[in-house]
C-alpha atoms as a PDB file:
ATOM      1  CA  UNK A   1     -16.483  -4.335  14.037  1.00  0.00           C
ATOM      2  CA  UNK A   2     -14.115  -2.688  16.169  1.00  0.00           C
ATOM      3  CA  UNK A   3     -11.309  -4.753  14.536  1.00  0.00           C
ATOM      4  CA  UNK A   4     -12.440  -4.062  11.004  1.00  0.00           C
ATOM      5  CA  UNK A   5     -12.056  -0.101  11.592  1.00  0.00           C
ATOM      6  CA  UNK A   6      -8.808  -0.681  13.344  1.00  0.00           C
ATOM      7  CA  UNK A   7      -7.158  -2.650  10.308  1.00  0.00           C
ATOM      8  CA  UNK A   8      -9.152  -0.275   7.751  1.00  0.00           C
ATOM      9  CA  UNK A   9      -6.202   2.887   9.849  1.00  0.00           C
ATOM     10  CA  UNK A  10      -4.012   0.784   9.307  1.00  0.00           C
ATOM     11  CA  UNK A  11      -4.223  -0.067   6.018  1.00  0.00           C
ATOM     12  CA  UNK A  12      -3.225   3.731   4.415  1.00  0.00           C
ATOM     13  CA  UNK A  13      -0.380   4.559   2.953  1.00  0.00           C
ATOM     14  CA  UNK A  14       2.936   4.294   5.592  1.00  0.00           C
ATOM     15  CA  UNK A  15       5.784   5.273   3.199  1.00  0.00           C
ATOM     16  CA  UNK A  16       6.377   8.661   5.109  1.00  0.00           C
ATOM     17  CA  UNK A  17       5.949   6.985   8.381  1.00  0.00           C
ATOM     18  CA  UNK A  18       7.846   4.755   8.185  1.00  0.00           C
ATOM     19  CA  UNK A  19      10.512   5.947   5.719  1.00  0.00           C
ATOM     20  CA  UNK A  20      10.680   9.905   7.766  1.00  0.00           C
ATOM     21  CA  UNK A  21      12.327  12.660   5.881  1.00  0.00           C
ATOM     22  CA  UNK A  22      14.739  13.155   7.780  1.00  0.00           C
ATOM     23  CA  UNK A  23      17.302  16.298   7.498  1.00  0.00           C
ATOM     24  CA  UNK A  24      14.816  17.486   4.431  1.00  0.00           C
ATOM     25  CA  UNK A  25      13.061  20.811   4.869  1.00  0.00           C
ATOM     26  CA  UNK A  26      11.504  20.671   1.422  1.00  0.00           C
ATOM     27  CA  UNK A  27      10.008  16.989   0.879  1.00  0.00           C
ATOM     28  CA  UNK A  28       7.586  14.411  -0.024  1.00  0.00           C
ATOM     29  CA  UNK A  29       4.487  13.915   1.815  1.00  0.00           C
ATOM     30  CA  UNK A  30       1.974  11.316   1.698  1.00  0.00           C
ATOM     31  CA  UNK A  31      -0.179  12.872  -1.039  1.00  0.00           C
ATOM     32  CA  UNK A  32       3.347  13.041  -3.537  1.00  0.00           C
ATOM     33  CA  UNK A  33       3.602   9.254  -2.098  1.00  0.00           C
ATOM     34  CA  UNK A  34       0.349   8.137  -2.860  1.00  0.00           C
ATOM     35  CA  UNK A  35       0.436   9.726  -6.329  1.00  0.00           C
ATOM     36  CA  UNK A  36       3.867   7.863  -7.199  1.00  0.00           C
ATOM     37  CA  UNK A  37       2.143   5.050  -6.058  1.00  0.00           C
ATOM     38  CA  UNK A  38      -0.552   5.086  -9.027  1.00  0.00           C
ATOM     39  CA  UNK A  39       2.572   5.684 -11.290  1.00  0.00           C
ATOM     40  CA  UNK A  40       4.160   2.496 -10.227  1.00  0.00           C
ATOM     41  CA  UNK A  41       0.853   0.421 -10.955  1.00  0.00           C
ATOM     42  CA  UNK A  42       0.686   2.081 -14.567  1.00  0.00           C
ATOM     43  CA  UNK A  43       4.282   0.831 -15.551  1.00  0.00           C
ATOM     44  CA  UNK A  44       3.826  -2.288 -13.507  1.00  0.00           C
ATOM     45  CA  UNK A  45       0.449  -2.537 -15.958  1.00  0.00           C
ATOM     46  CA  UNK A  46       2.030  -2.070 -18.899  1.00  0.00           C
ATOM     47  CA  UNK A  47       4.967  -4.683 -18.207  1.00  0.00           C
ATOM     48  CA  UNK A  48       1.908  -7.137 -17.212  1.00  0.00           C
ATOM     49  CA  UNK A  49       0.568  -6.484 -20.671  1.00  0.00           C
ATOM     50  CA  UNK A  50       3.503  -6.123 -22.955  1.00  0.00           C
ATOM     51  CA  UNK A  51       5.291  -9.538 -21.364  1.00  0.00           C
ATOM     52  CA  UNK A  52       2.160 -11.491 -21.699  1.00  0.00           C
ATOM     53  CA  UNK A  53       1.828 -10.677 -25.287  1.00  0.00           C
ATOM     54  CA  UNK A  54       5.610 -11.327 -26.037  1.00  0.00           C
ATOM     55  CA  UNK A  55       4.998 -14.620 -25.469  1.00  0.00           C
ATOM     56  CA  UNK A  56       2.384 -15.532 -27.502  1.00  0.00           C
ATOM     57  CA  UNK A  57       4.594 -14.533 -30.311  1.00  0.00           C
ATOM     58  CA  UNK A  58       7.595 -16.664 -31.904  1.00  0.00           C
ATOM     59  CA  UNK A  59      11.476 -16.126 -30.256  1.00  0.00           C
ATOM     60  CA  UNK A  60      12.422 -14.310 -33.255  1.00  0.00           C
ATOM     61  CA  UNK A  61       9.857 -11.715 -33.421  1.00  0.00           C
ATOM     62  CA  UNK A  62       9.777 -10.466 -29.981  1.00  0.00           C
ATOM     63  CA  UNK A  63      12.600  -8.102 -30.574  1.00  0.00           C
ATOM     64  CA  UNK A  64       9.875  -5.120 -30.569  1.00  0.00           C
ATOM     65  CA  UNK A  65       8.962  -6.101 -27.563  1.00  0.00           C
ATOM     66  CA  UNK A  66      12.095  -5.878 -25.622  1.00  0.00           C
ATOM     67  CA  UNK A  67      12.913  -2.820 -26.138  1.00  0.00           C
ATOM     68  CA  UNK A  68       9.166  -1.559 -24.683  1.00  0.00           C
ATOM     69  CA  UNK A  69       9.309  -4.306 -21.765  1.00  0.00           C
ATOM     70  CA  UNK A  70      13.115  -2.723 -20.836  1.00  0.00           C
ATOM     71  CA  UNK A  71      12.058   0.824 -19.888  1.00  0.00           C
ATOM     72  CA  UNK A  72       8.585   0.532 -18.272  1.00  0.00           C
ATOM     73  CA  UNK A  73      10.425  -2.449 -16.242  1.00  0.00           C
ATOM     74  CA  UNK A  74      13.089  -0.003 -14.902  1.00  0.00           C
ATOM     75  CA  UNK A  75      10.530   2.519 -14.088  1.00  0.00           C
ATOM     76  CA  UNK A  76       8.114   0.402 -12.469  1.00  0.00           C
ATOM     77  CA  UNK A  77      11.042  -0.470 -10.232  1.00  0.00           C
ATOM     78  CA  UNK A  78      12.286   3.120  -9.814  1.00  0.00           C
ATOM     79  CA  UNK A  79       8.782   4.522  -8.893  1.00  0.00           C
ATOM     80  CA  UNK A  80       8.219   1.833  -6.481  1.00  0.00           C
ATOM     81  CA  UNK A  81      11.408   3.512  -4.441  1.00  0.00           C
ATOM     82  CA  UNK A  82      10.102   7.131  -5.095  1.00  0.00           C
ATOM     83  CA  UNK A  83       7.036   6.383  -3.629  1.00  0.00           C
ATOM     84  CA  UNK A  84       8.646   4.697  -0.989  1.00  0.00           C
ATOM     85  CA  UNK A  85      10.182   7.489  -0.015  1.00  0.00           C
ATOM     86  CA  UNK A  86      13.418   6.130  -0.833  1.00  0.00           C
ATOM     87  CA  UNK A  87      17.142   6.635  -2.798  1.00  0.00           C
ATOM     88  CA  UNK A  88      17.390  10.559  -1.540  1.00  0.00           C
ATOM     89  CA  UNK A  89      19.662  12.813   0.280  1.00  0.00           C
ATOM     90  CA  UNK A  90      19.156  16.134   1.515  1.00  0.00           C
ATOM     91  CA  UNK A  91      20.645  19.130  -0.559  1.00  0.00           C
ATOM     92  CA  UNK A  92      20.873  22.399   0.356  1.00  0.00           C
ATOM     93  CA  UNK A  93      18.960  24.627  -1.633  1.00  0.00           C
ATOM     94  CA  UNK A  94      20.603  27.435  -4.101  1.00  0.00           C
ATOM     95  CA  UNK A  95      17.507  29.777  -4.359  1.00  0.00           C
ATOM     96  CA  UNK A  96      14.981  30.354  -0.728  1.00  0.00           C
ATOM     97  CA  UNK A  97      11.757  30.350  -3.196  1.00  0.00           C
ATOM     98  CA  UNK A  98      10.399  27.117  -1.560  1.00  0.00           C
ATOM     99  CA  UNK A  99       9.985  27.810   2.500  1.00  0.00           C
ATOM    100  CA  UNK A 100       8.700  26.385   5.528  1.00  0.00           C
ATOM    101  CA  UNK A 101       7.727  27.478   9.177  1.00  0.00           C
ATOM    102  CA  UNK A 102      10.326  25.059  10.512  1.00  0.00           C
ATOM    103  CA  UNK A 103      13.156  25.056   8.802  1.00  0.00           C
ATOM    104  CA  UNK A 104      16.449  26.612  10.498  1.00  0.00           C
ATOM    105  CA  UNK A 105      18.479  27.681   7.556  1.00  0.00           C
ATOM    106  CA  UNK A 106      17.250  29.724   4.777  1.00  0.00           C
ATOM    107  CA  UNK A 107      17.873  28.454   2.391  1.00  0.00           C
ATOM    108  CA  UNK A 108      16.640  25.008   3.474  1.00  0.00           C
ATOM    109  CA  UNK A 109      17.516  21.607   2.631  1.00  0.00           C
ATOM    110  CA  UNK A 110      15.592  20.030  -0.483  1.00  0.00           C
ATOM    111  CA  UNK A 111      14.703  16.217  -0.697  1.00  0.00           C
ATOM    112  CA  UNK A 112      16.373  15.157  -3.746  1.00  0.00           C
ATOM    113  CA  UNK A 113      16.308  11.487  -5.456  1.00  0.00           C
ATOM    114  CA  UNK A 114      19.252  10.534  -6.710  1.00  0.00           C
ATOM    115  CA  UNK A 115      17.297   7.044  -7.491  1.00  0.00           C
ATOM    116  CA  UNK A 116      14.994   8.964 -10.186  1.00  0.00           C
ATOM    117  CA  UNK A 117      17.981   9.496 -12.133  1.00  0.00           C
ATOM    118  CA  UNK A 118      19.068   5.642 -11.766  1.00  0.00           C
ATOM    119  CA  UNK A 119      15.719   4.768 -13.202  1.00  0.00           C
ATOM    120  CA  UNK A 120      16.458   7.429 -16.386  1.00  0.00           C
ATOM    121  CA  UNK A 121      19.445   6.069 -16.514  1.00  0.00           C
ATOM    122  CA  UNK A 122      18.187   2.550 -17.190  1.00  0.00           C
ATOM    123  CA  UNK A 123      15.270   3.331 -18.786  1.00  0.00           C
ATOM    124  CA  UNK A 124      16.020   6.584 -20.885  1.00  0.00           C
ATOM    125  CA  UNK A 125      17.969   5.203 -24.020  1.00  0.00           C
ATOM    126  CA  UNK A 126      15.084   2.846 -25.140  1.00  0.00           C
ATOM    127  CA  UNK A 127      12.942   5.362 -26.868  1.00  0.00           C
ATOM    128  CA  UNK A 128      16.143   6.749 -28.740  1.00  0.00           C
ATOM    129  CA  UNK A 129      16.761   3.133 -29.744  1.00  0.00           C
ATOM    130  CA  UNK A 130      13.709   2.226 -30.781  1.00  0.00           C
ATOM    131  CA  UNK A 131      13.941   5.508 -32.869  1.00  0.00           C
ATOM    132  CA  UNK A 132      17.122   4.056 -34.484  1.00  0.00           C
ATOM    133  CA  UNK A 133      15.382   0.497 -35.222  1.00  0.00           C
ATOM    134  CA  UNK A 134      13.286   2.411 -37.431  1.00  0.00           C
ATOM    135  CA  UNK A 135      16.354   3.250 -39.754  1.00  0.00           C
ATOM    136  CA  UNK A 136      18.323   0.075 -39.574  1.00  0.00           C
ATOM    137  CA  UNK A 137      20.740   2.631 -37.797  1.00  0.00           C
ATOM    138  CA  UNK A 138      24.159   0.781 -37.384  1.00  0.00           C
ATOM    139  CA  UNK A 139      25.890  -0.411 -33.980  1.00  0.00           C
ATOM    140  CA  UNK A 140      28.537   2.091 -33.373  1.00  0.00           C
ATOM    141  CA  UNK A 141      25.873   4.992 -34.233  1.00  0.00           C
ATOM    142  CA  UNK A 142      23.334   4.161 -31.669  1.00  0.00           C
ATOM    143  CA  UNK A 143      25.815   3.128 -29.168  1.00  0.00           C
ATOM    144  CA  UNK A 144      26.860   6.962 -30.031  1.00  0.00           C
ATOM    145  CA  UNK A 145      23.484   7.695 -29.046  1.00  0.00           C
ATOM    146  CA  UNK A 146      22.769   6.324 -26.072  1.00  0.00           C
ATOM    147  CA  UNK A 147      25.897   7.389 -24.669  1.00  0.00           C
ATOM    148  CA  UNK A 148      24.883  10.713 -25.473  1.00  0.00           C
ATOM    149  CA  UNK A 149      21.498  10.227 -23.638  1.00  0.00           C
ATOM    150  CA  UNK A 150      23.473   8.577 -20.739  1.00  0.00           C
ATOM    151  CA  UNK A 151      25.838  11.627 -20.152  1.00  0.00           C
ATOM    152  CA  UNK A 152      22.435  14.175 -20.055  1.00  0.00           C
ATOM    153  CA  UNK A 153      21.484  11.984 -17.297  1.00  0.00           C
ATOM    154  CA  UNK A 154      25.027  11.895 -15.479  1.00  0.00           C
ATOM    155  CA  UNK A 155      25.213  15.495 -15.738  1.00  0.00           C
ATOM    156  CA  UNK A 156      21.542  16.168 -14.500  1.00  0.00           C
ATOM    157  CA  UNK A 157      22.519  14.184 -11.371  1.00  0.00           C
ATOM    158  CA  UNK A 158      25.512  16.062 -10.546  1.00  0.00           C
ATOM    159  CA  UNK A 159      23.689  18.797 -11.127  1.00  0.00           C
ATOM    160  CA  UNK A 160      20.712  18.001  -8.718  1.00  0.00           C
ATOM    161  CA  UNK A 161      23.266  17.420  -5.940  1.00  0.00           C
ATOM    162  CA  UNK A 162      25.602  20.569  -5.695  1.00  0.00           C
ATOM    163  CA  UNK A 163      24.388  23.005  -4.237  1.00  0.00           C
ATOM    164  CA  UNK A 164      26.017  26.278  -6.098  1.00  0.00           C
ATOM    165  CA  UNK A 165      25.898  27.937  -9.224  1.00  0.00           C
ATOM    166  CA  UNK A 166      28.188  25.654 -10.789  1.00  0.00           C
ATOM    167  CA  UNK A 167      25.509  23.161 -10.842  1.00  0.00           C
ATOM    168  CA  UNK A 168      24.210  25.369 -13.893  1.00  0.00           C
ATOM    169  CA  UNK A 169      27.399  24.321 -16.075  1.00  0.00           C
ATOM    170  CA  UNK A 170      26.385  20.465 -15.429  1.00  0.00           C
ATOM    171  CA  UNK A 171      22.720  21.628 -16.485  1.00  0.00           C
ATOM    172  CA  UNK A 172      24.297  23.187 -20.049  1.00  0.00           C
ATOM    173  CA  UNK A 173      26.088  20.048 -20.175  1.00  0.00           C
ATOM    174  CA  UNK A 174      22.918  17.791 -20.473  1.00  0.00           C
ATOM    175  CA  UNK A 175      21.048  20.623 -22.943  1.00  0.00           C
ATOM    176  CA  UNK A 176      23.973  20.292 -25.003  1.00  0.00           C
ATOM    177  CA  UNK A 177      24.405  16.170 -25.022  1.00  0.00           C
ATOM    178  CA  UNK A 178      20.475  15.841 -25.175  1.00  0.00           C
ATOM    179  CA  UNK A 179      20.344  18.317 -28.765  1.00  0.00           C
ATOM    180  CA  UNK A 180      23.539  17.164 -30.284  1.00  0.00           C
ATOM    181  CA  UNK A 181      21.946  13.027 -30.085  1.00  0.00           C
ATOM    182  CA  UNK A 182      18.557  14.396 -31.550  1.00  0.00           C
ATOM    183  CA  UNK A 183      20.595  16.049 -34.431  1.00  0.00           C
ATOM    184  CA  UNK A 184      22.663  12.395 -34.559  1.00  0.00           C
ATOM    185  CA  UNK A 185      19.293  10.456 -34.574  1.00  0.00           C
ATOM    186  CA  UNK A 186      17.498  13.530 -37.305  1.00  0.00           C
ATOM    187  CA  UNK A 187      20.328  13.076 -39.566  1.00  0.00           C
ATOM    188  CA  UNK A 188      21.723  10.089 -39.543  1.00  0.00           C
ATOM    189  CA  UNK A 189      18.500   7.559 -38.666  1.00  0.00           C
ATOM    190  CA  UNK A 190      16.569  10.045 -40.796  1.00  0.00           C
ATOM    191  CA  UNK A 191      18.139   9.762 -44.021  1.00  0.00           C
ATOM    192  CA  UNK A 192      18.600   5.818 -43.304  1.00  0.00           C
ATOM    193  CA  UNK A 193      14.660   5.943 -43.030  1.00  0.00           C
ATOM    194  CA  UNK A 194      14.164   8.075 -46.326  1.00  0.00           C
ATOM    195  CA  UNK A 195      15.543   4.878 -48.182  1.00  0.00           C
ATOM    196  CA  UNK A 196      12.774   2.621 -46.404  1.00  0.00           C
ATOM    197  CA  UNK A 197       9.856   4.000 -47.730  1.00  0.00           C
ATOM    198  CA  UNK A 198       7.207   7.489 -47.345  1.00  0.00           C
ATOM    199  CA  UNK A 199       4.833   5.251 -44.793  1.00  0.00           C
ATOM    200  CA  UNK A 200       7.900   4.137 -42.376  1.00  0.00           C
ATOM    201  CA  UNK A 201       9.258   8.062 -42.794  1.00  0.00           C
ATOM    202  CA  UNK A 202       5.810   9.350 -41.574  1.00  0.00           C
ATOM    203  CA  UNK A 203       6.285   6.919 -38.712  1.00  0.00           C
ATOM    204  CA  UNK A 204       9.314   7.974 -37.685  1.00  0.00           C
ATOM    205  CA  UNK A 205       9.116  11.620 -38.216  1.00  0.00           C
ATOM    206  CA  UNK A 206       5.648  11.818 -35.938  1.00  0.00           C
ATOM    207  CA  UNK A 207       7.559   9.260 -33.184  1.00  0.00           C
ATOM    208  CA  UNK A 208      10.497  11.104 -32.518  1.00  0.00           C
ATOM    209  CA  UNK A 209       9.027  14.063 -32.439  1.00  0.00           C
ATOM    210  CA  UNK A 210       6.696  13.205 -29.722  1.00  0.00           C
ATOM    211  CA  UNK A 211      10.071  12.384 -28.226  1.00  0.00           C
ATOM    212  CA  UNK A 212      11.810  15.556 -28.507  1.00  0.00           C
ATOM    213  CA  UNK A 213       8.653  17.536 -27.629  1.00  0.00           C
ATOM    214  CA  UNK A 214       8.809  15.636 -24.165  1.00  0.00           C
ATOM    215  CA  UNK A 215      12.432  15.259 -23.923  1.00  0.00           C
ATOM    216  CA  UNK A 216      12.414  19.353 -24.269  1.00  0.00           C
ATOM    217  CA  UNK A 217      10.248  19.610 -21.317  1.00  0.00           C
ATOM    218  CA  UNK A 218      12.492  18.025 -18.522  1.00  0.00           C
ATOM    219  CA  UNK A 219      14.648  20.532 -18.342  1.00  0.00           C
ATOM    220  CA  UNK A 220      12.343  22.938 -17.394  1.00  0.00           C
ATOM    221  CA  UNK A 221      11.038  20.295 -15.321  1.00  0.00           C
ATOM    222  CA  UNK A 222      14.241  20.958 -13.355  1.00  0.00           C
ATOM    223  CA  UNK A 223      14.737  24.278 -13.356  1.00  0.00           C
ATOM    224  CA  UNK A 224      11.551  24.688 -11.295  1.00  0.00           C
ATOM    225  CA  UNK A 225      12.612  22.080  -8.997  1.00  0.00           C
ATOM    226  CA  UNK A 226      15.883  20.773  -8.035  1.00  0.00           C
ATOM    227  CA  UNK A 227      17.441  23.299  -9.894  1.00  0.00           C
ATOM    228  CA  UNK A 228      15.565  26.734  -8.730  1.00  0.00           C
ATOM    229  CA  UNK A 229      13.803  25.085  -5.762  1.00  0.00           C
ATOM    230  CA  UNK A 230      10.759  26.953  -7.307  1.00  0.00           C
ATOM    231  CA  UNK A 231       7.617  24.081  -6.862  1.00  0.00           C
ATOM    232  CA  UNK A 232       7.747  21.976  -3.735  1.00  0.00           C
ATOM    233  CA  UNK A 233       8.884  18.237  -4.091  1.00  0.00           C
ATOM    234  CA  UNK A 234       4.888  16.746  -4.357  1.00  0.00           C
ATOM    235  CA  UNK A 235       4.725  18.808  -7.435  1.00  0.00           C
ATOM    236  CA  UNK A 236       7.678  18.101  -8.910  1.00  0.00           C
ATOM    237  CA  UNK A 237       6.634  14.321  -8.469  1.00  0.00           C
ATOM    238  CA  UNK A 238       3.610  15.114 -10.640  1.00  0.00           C
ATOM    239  CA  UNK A 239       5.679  17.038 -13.452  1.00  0.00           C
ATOM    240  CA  UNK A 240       8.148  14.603 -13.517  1.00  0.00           C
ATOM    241  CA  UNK A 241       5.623  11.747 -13.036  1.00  0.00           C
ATOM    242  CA  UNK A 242       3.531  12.692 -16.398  1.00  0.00           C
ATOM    243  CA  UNK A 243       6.407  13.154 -18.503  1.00  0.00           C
ATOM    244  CA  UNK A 244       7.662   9.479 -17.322  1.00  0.00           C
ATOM    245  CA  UNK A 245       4.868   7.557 -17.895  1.00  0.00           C
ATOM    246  CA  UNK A 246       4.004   9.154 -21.404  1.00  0.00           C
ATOM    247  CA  UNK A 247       8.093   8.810 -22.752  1.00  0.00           C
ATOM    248  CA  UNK A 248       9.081   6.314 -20.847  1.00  0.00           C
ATOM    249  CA  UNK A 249       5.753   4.133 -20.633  1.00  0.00           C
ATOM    250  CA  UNK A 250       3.156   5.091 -23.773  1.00  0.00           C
ATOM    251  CA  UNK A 251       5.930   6.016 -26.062  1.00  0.00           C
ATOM    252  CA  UNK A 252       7.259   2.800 -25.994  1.00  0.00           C
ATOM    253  CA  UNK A 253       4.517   0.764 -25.514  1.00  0.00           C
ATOM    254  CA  UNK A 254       3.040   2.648 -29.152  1.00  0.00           C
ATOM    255  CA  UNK A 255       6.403   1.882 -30.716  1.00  0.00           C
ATOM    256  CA  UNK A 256       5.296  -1.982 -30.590  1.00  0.00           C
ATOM    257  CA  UNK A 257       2.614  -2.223 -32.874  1.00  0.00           C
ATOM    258  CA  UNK A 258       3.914   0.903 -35.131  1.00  0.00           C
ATOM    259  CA  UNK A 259       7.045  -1.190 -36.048  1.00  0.00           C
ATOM    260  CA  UNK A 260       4.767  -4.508 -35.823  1.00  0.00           C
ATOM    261  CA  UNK A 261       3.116  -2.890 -38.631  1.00  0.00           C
ATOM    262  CA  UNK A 262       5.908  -2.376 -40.832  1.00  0.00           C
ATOM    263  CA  UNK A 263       7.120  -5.575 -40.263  1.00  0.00           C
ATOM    264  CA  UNK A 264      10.898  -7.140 -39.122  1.00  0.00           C
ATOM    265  CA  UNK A 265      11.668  -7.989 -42.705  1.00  0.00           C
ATOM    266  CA  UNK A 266      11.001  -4.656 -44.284  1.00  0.00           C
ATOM    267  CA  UNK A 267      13.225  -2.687 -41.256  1.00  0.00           C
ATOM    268  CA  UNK A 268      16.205  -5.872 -41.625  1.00  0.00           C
ATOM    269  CA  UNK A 269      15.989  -7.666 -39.137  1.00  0.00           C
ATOM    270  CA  UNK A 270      13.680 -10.359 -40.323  1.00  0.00           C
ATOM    271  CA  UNK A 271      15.014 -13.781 -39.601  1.00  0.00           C
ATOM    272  CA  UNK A 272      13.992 -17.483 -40.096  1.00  0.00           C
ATOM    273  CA  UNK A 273      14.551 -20.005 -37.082  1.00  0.00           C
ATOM    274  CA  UNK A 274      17.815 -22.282 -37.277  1.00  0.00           C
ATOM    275  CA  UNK A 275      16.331 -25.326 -38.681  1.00  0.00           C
ATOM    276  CA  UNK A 276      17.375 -28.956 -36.395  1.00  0.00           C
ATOM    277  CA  UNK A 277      20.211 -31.245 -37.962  1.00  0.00           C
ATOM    278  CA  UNK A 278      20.074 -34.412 -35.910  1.00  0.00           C
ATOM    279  CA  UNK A 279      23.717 -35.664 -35.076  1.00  0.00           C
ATOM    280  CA  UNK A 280      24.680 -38.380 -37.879  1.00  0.00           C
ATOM    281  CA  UNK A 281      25.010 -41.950 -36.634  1.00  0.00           C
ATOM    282  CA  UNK A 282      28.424 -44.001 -35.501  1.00  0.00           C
ATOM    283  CA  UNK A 283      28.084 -45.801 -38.664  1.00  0.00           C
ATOM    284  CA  UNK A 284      27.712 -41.949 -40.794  1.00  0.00           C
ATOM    285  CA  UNK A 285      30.527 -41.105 -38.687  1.00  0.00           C
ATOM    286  CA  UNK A 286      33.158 -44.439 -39.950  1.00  0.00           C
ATOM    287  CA  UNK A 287      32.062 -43.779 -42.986  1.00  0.00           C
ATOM    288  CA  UNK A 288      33.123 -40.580 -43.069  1.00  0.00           C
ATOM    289  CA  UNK A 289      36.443 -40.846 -41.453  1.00  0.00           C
ATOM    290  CA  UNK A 290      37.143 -43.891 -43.563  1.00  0.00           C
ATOM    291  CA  UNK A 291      36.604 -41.432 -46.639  1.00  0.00           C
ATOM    292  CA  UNK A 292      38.820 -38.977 -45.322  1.00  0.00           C
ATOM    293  CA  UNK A 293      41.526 -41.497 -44.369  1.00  0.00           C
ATOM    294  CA  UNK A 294      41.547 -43.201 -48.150  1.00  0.00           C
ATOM    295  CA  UNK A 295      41.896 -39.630 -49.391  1.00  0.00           C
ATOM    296  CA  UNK A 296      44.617 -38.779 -47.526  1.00  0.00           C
ATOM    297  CA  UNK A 297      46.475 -41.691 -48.637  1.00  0.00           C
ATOM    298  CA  UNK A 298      45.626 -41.286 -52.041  1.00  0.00           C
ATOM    299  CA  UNK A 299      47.528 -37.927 -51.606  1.00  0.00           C
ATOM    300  CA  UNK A 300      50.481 -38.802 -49.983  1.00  0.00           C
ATOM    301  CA  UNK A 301      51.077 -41.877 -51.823  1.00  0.00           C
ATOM    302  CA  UNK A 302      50.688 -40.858 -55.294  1.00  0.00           C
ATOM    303  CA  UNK A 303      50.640 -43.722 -58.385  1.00  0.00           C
ATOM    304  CA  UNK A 304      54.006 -43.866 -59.989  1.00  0.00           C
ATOM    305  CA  UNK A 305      53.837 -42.764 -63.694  1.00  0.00           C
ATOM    306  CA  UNK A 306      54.089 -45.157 -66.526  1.00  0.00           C
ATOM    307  CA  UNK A 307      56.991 -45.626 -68.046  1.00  0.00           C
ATOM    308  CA  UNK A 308      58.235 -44.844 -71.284  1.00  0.00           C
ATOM    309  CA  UNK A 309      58.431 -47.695 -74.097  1.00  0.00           C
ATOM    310  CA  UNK A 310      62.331 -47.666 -75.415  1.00  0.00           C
ATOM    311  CA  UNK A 311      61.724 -46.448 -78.783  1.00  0.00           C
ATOM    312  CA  UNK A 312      63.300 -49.752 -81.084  1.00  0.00           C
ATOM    313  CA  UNK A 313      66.468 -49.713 -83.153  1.00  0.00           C
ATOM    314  CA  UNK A 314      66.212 -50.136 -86.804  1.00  0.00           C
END
């Protein structure tokens, strides 16, 4: 019995223990820990259940499912090193809002991830691309996109790691990359939809606008954390938490059976397998060059004309 209670202490959650924030004033504690770890078990639950139902469909209508298996992958990955307490640095605070008894500087140093932004990084440009599906939106334009969505994450990071004012330009820098690819995908993809049909325009207005509605919220997200060091890092886990799993885990996930049920072929990008040509035999294969050969002499050695009959002399 005594052995069963001894495992039972150990068996809690260690990330703090034995991952210490060290050099942090302002950090994660086991209760941010042990809620990160119920966010990496819903996007390891989701990639469970999208992967097992990409395979009971055909190779070339799975493409649906990629882009929903992509993000919830890279964020199943990147919450399983948050809640590790892992992939941070310390970074002295701008503002003193957040304090401690033991800190020696005010302001104090705040635990900051650099691996979230990794994870958004990876995982952030799905949802605008499966936005873009929606419209048969060309190459170069979504490319356009994502490395719009790419540079508000860039700029986020930088600004999550200086520590003075200037860190506010970076911050207008992802505002401004973040609205000017909505207004790319609400123009462009929008117009492309229009053409589609009302039903696939309903779908698309309602989708991305779930998006933007979320998207809209992570800057404030950061403003009240790594930004104004307002909320202490277990709550920003939370806010930041929520917002990932329903973007970057339902959002996508929904986008499955929404474009399942307008179908590959309506949106262009239905296509039928390759069907199998067996290799022709050795005696196809004389034949063949025996045909060419005969032609090829025909050609270069031509018949000579007929002659002309000498006309007679009367």
């Amino acid at each position: 019995m005594s052995d069963f209670i001894e495992l039972l202490k150990r068996g809690g959650n260690e990330a703090i223990t034995i991952n210490p924030p060290i050099g942090a004033d302002f950090h994660l504690t086991t209760r941010g820990s042990d809620w990160l770890w119920a966010a990496f078990c819903v996007f390891l639950a989701m990639a469970m259940i999208l992967i097992g139902l990409m395979f009971r469909k055909a190779p070339n209508e799975r493409l649906f499912y990629y882009t929903a298996i992509a993000p919830v992958i890279f964020m199943a990955i990147n919450y399983f090193t948050l809640a590790s307490n892992l992939g941070w640095i310390p970074v002295k605070a701008k503002y003193n809002h957040v304090r401690t008894s033991t800190q020696k500087e005010h302001p104090g140093y705040r635990q900051v991830f650099y691996s979230r932004y990794i994870g958004w990084f990876m995982a952030f440009p799905w949802p605008i691309i499966q936005a873009s599906l929606l419209g048969s939106t060309p190459m170069w334009q979504i490319a356009f996109n994502v490395g719009l969505t790419e540079t508000w994450v860039v700029s986020l990071l930088v600004a999550a790691v200086v520590k003075s004012t200037y860190k506010w330009g970076y911050y207008t820098f992802a505002i401004v990359a973040g609205i000017v690819c909505s207004i790319s995908v609400m123009t462009t993809t929008r117009n492309l939809v229009k053409n589609i049909g009302s039903d696939v325009f309903s779908v698309f207005t309602y989708f991305y606008g779930v998006i933007m509605f979320l998207w809209a919220i992570y800057p404030i997200c950061f403003g009240l954390s790594e930004g104004g060091n307002v909320i202490q890092p277990n709550s920003e886990a939370v806010f930041y938490g929520i917002l990932d799993i329903l973007l970057l885990g339902v959002v996508p996930c929904l986008f499955v059976p929404l474009a399942g049920y307008i179908g590959l072929d309506r949106l262009g990008y239905g296509h039928n397998q390759a069907s199998f040509h067996p290799l022709p035999s050795e005696k196809t294969m004389n034949s063949i060059a025996s045909a060419r050969n005969s032609g090829e002499t025909a050609v270069s050695s031509p018949k000579p004309a007929p002659k002309k009959a000498k006309k007679s002399k009367k």
